[in-house]
PDB file of N, CA and C in Angstrom:
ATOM      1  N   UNK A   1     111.092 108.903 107.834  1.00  0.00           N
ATOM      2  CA  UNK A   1     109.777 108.430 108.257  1.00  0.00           C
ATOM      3  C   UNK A   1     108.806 108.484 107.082  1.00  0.00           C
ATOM      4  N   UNK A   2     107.666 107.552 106.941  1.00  0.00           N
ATOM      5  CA  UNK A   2     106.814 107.660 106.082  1.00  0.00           C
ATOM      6  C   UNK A   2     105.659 108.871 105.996  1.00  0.00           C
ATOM      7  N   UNK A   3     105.701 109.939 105.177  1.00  0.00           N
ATOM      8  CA  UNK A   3     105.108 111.205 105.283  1.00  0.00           C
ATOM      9  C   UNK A   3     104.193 110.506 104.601  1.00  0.00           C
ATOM     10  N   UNK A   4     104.043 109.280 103.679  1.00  0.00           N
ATOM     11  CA  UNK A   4     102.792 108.712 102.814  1.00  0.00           C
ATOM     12  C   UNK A   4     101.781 108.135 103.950  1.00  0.00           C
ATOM     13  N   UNK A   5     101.835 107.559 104.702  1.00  0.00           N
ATOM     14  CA  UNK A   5     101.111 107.226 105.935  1.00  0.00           C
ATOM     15  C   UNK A   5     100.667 107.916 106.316  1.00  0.00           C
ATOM     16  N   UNK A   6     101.514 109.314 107.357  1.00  0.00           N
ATOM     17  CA  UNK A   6     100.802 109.879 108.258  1.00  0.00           C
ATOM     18  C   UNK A   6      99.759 110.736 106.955  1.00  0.00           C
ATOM     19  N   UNK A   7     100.060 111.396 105.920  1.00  0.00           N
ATOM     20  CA  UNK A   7      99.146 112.080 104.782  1.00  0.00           C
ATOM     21  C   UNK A   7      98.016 111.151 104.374  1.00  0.00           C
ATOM     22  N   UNK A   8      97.856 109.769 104.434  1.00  0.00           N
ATOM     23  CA  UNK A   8      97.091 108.909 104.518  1.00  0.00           C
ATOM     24  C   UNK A   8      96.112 108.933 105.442  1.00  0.00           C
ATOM     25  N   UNK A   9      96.384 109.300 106.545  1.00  0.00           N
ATOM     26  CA  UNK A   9      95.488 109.084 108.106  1.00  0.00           C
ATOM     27  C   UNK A   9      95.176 110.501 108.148  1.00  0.00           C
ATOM     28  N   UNK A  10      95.854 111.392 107.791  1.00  0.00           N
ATOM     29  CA  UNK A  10      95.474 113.043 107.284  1.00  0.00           C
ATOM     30  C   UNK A  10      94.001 113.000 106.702  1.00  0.00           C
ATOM     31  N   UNK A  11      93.966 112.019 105.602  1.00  0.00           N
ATOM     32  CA  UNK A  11      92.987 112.343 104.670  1.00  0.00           C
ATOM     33  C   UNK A  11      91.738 111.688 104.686  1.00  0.00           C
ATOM     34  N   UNK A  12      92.602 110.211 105.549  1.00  0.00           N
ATOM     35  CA  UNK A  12      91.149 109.086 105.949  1.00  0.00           C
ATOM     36  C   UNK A  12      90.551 109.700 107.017  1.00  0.00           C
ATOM     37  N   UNK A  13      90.977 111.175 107.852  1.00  0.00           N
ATOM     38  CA  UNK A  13      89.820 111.706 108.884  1.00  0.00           C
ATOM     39  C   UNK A  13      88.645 112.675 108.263  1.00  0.00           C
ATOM     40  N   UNK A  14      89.166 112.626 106.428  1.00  0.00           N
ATOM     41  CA  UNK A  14      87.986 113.539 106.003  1.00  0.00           C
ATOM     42  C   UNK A  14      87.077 112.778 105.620  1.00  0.00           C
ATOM     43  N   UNK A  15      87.443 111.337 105.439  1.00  0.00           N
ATOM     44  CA  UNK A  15      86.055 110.567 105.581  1.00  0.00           C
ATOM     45  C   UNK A  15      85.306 110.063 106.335  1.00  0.00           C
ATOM     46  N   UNK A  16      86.116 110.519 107.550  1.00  0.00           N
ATOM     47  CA  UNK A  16      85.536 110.175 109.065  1.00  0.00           C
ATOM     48  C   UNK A  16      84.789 111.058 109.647  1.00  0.00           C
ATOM     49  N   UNK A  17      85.275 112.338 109.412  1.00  0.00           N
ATOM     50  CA  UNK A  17      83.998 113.460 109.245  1.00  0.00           C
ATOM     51  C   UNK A  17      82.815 113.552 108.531  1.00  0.00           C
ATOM     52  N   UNK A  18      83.344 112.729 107.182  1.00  0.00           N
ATOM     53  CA  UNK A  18      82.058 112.838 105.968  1.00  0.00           C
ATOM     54  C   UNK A  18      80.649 111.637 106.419  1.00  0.00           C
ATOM     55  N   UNK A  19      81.811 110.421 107.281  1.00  0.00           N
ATOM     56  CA  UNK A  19      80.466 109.471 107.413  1.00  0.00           C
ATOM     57  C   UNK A  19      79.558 109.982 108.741  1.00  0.00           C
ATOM     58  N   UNK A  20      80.605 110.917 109.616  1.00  0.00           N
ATOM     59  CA  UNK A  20      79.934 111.286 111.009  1.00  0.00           C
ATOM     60  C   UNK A  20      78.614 112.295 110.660  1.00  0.00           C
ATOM     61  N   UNK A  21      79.067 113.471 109.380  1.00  0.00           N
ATOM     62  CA  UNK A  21      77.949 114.446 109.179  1.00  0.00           C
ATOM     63  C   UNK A  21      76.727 113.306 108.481  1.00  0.00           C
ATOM     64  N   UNK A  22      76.986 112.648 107.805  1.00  0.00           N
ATOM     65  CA  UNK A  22      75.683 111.925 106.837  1.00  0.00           C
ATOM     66  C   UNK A  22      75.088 111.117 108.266  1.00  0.00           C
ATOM     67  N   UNK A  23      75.625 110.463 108.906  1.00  0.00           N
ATOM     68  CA  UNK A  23      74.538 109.581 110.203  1.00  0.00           C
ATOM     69  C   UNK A  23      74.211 110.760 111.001  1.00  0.00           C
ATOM     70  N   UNK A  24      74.676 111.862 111.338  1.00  0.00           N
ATOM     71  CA  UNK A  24      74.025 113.112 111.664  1.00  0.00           C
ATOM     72  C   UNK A  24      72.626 113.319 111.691  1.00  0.00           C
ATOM     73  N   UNK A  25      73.044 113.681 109.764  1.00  0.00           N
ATOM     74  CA  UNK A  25      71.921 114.202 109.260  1.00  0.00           C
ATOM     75  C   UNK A  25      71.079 113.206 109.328  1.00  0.00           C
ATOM     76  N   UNK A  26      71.034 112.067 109.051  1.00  0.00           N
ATOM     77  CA  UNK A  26      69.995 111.102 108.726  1.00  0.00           C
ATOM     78  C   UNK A  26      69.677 110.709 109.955  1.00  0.00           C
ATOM     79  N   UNK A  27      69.819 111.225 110.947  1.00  0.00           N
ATOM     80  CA  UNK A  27      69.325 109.988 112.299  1.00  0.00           C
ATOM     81  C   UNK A  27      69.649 108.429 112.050  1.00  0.00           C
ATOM     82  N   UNK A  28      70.566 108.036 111.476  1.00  0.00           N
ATOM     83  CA  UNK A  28      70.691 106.509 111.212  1.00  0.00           C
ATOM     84  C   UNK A  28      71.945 106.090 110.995  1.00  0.00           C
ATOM     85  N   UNK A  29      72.247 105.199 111.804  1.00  0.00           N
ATOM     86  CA  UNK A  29      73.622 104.165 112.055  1.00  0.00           C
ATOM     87  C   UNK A  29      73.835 103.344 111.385  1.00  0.00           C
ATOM     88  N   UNK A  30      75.050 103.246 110.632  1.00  0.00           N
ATOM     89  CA  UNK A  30      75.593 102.254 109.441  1.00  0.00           C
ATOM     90  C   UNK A  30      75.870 100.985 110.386  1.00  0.00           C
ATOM     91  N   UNK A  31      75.741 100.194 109.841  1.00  0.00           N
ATOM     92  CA  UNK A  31      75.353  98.713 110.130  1.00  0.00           C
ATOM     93  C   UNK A  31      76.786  98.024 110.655  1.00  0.00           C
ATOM     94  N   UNK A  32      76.782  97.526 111.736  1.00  0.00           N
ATOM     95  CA  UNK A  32      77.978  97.529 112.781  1.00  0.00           C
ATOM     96  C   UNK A  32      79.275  96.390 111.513  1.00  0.00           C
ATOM     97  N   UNK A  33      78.227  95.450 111.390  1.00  0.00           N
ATOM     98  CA  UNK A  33      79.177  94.091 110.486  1.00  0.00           C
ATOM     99  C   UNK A  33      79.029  94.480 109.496  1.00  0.00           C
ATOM    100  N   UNK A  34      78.606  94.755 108.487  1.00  0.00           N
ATOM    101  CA  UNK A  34      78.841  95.276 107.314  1.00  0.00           C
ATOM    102  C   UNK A  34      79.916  96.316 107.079  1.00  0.00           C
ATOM    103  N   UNK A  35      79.408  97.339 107.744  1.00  0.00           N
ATOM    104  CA  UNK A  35      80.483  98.664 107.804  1.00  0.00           C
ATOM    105  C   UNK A  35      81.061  99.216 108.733  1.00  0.00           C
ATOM    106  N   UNK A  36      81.043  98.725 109.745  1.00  0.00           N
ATOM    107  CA  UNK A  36      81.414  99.971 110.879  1.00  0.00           C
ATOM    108  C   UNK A  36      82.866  99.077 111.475  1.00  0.00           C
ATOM    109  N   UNK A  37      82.647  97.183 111.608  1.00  0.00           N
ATOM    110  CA  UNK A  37      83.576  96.560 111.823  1.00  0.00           C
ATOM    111  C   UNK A  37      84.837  96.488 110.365  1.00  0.00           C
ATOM    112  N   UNK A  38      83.994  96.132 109.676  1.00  0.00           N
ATOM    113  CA  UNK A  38      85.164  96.298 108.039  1.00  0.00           C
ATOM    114  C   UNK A  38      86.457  97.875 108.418  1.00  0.00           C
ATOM    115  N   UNK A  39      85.385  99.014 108.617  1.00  0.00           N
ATOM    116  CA  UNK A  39      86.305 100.314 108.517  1.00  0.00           C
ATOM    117  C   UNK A  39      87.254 100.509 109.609  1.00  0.00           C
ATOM    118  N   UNK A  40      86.864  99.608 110.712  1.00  0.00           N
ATOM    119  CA  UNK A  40      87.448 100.022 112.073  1.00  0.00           C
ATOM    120  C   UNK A  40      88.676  99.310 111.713  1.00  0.00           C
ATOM    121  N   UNK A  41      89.195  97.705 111.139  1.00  0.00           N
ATOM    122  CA  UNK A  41      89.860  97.164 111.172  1.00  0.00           C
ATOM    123  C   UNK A  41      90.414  97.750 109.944  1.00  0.00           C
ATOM    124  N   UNK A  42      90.074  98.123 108.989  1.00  0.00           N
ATOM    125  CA  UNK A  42      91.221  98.933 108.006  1.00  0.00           C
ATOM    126  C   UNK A  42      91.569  99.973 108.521  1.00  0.00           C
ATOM    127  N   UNK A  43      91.068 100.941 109.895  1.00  0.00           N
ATOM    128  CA  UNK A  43      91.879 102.157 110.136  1.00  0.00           C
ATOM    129  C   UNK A  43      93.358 101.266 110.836  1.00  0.00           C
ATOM    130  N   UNK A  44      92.744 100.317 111.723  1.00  0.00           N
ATOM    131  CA  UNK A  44      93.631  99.631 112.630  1.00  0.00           C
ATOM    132  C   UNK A  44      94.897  99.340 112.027  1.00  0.00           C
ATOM    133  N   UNK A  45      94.597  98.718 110.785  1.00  0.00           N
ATOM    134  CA  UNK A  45      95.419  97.877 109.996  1.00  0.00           C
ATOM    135  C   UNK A  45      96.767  99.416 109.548  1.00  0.00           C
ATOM    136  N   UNK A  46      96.042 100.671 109.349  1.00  0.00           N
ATOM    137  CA  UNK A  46      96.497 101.713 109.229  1.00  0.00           C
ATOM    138  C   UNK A  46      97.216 101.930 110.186  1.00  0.00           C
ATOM    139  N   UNK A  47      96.936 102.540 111.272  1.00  0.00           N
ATOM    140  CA  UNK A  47      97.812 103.254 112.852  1.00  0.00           C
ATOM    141  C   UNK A  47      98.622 101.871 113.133  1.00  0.00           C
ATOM    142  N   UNK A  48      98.422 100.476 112.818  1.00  0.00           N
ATOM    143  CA  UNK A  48      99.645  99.861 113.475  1.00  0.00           C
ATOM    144  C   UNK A  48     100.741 100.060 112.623  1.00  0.00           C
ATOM    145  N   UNK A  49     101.012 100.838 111.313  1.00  0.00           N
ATOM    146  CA  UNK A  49     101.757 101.106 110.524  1.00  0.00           C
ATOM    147  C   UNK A  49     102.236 102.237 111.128  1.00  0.00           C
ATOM    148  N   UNK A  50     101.953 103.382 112.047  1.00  0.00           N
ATOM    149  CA  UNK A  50     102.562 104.347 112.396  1.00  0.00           C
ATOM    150  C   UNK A  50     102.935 103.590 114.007  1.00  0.00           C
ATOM    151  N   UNK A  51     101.872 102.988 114.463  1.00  0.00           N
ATOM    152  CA  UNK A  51     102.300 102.697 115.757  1.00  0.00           C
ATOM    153  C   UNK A  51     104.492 102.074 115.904  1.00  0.00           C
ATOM    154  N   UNK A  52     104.340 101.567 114.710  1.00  0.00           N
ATOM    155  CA  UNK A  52     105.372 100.912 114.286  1.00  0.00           C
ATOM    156  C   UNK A  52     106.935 102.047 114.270  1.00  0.00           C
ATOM    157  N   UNK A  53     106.354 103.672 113.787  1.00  0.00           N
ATOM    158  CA  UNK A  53     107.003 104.729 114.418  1.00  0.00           C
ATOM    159  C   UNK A  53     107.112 105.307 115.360  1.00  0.00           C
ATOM    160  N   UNK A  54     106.640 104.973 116.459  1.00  0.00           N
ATOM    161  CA  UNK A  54     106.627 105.168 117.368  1.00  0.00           C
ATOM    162  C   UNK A  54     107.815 106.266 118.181  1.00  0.00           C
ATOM    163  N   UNK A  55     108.713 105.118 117.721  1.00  0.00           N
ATOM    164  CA  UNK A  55     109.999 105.629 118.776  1.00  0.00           C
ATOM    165  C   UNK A  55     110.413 106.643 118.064  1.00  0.00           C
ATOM    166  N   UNK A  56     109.880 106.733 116.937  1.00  0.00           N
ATOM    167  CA  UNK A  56     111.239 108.233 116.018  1.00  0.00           C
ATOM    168  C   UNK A  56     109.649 109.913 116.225  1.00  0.00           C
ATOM    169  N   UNK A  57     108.525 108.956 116.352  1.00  0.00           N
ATOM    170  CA  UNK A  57     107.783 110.085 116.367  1.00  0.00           C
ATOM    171  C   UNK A  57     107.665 110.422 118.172  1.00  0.00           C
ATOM    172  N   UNK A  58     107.825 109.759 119.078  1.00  0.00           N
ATOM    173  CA  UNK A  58     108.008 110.811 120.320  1.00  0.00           C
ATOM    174  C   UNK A  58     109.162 111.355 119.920  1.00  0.00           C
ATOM    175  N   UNK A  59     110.024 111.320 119.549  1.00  0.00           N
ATOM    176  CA  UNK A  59     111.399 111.495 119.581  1.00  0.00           C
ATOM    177  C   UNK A  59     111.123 113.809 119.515  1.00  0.00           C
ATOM    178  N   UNK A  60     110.134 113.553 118.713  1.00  0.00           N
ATOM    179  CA  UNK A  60     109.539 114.931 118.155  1.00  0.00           C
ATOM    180  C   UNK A  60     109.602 116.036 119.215  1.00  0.00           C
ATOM    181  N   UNK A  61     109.603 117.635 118.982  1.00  0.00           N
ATOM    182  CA  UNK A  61     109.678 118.394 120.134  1.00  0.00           C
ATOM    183  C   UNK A  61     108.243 118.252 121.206  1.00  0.00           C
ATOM    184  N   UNK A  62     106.946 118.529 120.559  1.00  0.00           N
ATOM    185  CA  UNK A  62     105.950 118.861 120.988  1.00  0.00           C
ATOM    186  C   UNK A  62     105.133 116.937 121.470  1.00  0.00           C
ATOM    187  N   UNK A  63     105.904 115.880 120.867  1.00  0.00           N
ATOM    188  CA  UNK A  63     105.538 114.832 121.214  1.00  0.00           C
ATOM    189  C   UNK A  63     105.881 114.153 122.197  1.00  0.00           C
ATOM    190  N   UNK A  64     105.253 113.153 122.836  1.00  0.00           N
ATOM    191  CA  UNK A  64     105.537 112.272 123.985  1.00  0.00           C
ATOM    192  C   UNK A  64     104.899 111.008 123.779  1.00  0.00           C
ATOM    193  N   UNK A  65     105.519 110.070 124.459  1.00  0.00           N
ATOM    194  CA  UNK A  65     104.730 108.215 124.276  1.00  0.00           C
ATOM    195  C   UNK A  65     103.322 108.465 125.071  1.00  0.00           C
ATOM    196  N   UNK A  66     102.522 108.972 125.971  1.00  0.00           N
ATOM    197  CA  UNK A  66     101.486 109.584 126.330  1.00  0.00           C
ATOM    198  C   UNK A  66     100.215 110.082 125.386  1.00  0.00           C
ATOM    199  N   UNK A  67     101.081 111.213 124.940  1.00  0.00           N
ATOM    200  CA  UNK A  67     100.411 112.077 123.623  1.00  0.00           C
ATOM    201  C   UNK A  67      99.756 111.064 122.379  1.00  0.00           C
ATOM    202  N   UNK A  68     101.013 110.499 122.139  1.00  0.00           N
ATOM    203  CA  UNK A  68     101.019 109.683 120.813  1.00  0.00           C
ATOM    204  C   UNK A  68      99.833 108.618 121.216  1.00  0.00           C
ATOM    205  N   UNK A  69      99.824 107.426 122.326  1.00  0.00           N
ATOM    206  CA  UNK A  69      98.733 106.552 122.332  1.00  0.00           C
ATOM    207  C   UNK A  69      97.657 107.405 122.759  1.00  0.00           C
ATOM    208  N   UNK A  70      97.518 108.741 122.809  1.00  0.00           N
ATOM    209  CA  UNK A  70      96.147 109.230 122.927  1.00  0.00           C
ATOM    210  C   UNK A  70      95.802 109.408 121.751  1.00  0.00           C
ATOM    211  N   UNK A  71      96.757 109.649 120.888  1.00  0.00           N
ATOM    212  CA  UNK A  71      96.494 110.168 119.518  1.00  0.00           C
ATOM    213  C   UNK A  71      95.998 108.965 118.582  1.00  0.00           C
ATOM    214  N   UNK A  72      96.453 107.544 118.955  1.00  0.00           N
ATOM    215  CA  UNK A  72      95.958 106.506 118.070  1.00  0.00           C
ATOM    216  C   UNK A  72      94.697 105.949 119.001  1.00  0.00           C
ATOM    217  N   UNK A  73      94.705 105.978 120.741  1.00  0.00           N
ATOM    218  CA  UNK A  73      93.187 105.658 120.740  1.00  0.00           C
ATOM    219  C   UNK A  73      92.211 106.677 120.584  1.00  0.00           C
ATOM    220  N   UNK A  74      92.294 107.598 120.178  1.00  0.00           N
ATOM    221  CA  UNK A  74      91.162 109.078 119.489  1.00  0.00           C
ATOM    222  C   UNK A  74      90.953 108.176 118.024  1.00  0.00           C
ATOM    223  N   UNK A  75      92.153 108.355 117.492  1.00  0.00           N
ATOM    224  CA  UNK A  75      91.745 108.354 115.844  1.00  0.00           C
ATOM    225  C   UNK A  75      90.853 106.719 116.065  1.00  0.00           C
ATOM    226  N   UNK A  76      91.570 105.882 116.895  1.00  0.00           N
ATOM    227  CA  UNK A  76      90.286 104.093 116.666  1.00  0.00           C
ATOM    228  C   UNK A  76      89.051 104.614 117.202  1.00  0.00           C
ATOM    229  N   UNK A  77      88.787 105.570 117.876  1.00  0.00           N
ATOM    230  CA  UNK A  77      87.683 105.742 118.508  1.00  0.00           C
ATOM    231  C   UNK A  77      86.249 106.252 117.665  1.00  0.00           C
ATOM    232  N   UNK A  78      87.302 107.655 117.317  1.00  0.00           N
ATOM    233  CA  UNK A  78      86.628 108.019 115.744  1.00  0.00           C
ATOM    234  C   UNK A  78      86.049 107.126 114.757  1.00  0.00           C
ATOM    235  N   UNK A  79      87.636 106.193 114.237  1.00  0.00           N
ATOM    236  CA  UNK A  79      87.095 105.680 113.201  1.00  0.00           C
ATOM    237  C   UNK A  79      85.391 104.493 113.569  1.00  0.00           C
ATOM    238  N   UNK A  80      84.826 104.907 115.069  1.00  0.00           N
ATOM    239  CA  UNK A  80      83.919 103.795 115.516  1.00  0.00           C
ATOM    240  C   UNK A  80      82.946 104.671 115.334  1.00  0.00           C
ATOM    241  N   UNK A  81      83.301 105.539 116.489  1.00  0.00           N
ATOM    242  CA  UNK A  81      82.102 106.965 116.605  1.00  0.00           C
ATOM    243  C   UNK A  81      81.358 107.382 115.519  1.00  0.00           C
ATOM    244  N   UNK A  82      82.268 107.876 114.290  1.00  0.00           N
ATOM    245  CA  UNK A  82      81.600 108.326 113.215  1.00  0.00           C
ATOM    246  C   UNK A  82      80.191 107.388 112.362  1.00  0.00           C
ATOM    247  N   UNK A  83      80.291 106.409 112.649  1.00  0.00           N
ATOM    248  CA  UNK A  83      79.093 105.675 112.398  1.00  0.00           C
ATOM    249  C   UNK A  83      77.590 105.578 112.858  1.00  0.00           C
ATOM    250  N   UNK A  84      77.865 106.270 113.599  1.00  0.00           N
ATOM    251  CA  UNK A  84      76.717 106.225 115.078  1.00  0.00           C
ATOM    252  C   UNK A  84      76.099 107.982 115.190  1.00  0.00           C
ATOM    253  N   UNK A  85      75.057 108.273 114.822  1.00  0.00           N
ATOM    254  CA  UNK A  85      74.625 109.121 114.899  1.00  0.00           C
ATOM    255  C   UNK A  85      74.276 110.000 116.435  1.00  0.00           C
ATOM    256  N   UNK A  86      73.918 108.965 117.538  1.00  0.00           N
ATOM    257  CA  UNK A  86      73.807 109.338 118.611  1.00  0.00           C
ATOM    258  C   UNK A  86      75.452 110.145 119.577  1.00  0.00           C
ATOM    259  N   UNK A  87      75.974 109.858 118.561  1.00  0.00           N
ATOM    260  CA  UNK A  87      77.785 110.510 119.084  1.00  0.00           C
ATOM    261  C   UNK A  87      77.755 112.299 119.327  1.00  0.00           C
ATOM    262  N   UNK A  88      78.034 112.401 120.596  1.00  0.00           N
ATOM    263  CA  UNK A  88      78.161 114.021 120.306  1.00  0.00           C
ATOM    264  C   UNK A  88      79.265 114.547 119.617  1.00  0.00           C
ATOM    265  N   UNK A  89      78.520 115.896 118.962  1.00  0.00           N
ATOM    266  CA  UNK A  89      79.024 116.342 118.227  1.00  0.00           C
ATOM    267  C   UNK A  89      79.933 116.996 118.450  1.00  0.00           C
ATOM    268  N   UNK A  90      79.555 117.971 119.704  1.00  0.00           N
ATOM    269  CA  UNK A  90      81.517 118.789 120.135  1.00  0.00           C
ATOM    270  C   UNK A  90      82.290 117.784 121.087  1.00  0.00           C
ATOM    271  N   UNK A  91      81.974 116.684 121.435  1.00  0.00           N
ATOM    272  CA  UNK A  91      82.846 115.684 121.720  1.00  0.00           C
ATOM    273  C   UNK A  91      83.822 115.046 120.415  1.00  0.00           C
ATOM    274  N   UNK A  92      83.041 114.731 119.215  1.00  0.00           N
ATOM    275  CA  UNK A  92      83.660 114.153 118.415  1.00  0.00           C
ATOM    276  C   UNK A  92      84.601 115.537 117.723  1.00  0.00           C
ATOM    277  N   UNK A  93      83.872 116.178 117.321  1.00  0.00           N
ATOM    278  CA  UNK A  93      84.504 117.530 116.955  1.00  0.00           C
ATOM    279  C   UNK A  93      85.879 117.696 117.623  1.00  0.00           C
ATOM    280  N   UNK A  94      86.239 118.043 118.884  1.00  0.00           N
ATOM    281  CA  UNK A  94      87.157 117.761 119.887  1.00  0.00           C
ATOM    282  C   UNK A  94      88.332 117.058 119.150  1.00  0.00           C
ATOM    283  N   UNK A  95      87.647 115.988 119.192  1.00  0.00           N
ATOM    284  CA  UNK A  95      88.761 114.833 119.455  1.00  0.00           C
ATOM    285  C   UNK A  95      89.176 114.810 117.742  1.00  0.00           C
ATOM    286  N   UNK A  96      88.021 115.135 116.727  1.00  0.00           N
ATOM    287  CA  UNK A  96      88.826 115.019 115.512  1.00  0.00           C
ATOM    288  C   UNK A  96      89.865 116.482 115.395  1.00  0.00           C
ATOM    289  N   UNK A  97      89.352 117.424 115.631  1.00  0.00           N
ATOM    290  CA  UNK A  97      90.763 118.579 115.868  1.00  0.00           C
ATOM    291  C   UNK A  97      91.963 118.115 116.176  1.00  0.00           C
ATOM    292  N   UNK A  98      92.167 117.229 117.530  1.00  0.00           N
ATOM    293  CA  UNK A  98      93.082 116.949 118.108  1.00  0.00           C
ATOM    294  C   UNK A  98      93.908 116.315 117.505  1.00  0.00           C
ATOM    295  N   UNK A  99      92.987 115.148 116.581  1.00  0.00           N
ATOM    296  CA  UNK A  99      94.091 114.306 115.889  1.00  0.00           C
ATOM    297  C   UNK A  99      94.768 114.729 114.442  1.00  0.00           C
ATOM    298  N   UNK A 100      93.419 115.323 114.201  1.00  0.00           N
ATOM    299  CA  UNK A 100      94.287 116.599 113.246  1.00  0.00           C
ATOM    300  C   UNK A 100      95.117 117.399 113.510  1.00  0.00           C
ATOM    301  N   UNK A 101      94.972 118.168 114.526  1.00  0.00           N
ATOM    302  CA  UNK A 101      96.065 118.787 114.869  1.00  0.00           C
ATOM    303  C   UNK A 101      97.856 117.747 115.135  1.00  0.00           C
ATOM    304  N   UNK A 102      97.189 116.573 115.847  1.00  0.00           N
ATOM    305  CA  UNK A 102      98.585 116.199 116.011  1.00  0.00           C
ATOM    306  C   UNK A 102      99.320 115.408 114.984  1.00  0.00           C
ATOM    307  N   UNK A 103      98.213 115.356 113.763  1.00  0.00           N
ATOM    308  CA  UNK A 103      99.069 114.433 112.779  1.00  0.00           C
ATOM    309  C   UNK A 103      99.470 115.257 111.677  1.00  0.00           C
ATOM    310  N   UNK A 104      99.357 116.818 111.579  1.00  0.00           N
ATOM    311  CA  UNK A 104      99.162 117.599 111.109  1.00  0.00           C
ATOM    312  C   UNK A 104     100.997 118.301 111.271  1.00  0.00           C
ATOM    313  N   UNK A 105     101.271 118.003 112.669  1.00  0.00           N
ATOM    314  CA  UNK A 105     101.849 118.882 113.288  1.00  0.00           C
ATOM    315  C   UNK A 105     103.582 117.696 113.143  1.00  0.00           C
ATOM    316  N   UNK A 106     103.128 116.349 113.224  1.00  0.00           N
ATOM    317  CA  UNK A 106     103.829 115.420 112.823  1.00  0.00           C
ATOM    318  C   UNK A 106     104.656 115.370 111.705  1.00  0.00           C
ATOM    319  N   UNK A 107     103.094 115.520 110.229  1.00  0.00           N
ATOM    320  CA  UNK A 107     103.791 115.329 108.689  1.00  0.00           C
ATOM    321  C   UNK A 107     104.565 117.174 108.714  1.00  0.00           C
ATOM    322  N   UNK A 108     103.912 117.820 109.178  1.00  0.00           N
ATOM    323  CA  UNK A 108     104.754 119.186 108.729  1.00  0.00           C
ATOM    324  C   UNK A 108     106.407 119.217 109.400  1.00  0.00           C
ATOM    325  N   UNK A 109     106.352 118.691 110.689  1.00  0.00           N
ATOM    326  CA  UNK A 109     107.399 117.946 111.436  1.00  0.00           C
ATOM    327  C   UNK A 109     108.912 117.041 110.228  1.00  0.00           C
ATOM    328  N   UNK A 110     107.909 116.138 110.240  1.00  0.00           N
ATOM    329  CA  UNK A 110     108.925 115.588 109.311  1.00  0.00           C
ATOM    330  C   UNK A 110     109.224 115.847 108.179  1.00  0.00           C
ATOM    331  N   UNK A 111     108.546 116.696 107.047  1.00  0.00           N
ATOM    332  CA  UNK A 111     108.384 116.829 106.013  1.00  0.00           C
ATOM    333  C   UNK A 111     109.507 118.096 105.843  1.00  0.00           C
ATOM    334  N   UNK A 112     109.984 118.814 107.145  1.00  0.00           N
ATOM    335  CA  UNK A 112     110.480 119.778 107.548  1.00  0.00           C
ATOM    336  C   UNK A 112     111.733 119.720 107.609  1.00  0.00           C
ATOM    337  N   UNK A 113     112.033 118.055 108.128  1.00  0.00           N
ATOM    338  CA  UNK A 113     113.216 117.884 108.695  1.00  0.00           C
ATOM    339  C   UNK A 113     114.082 117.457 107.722  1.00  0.00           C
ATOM    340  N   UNK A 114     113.502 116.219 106.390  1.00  0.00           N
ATOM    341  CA  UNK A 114     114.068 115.334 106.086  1.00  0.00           C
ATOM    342  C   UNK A 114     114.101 115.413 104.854  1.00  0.00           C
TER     343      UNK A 114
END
């Protein structure tokens, strides 16, 4: 399996955190067509590259086909949320743990096995 991907989507959630704290702080929302549609469709363009693993990543102990499309509509959700300052914060918080945790739990998974 590609450990360069999922370490990819590992690292693109620290910029998903970084744009969520700056519209935070600033009270102000990055501009939907300029930036917020551009980033959403490059995460997309991203997870349909894992979506594409699908079958070998439920295959996993702690994974399921359930788990997993929660795990790619969190991370599209994110990659929307974080733009928008009005987003709560232990909601988003939440949900970025989660996908950290499960993509986390994935690359150590495979990186383990193979």
């Amino acid at each position: 399996m590609d450990t360069m991907l999922i370490n990819d989507l590992i690292n693109e959630l620290h910029t998903i955190e970084d744009r969520y704290n700056i519209v935070k702080n600033s009270e102000t929302n990055y501009d939907f067509y300029e930036v917020v549609y551009p980033y959403s469709q490059l995460i997309d363009t991203k997870l349909e590259n894992l979506i594409k693993l699908k079958p070998q990543i439920i295959q996993l102990s702690y994974m399921n086909a359930n788990k997993f499309d929660l795990l790619i509509n969190s991370y599209k959700e994110l990659s929307v949320d974080c733009h928008f300052y009005r987003t709560s914060k232990k909601l988003f918080n939440e949900k970025l743990k989660a996908v950290n945790y499960d993509l986390n739990y994935i690359y150590q998974t495979i990186e383990g096995c193979c």
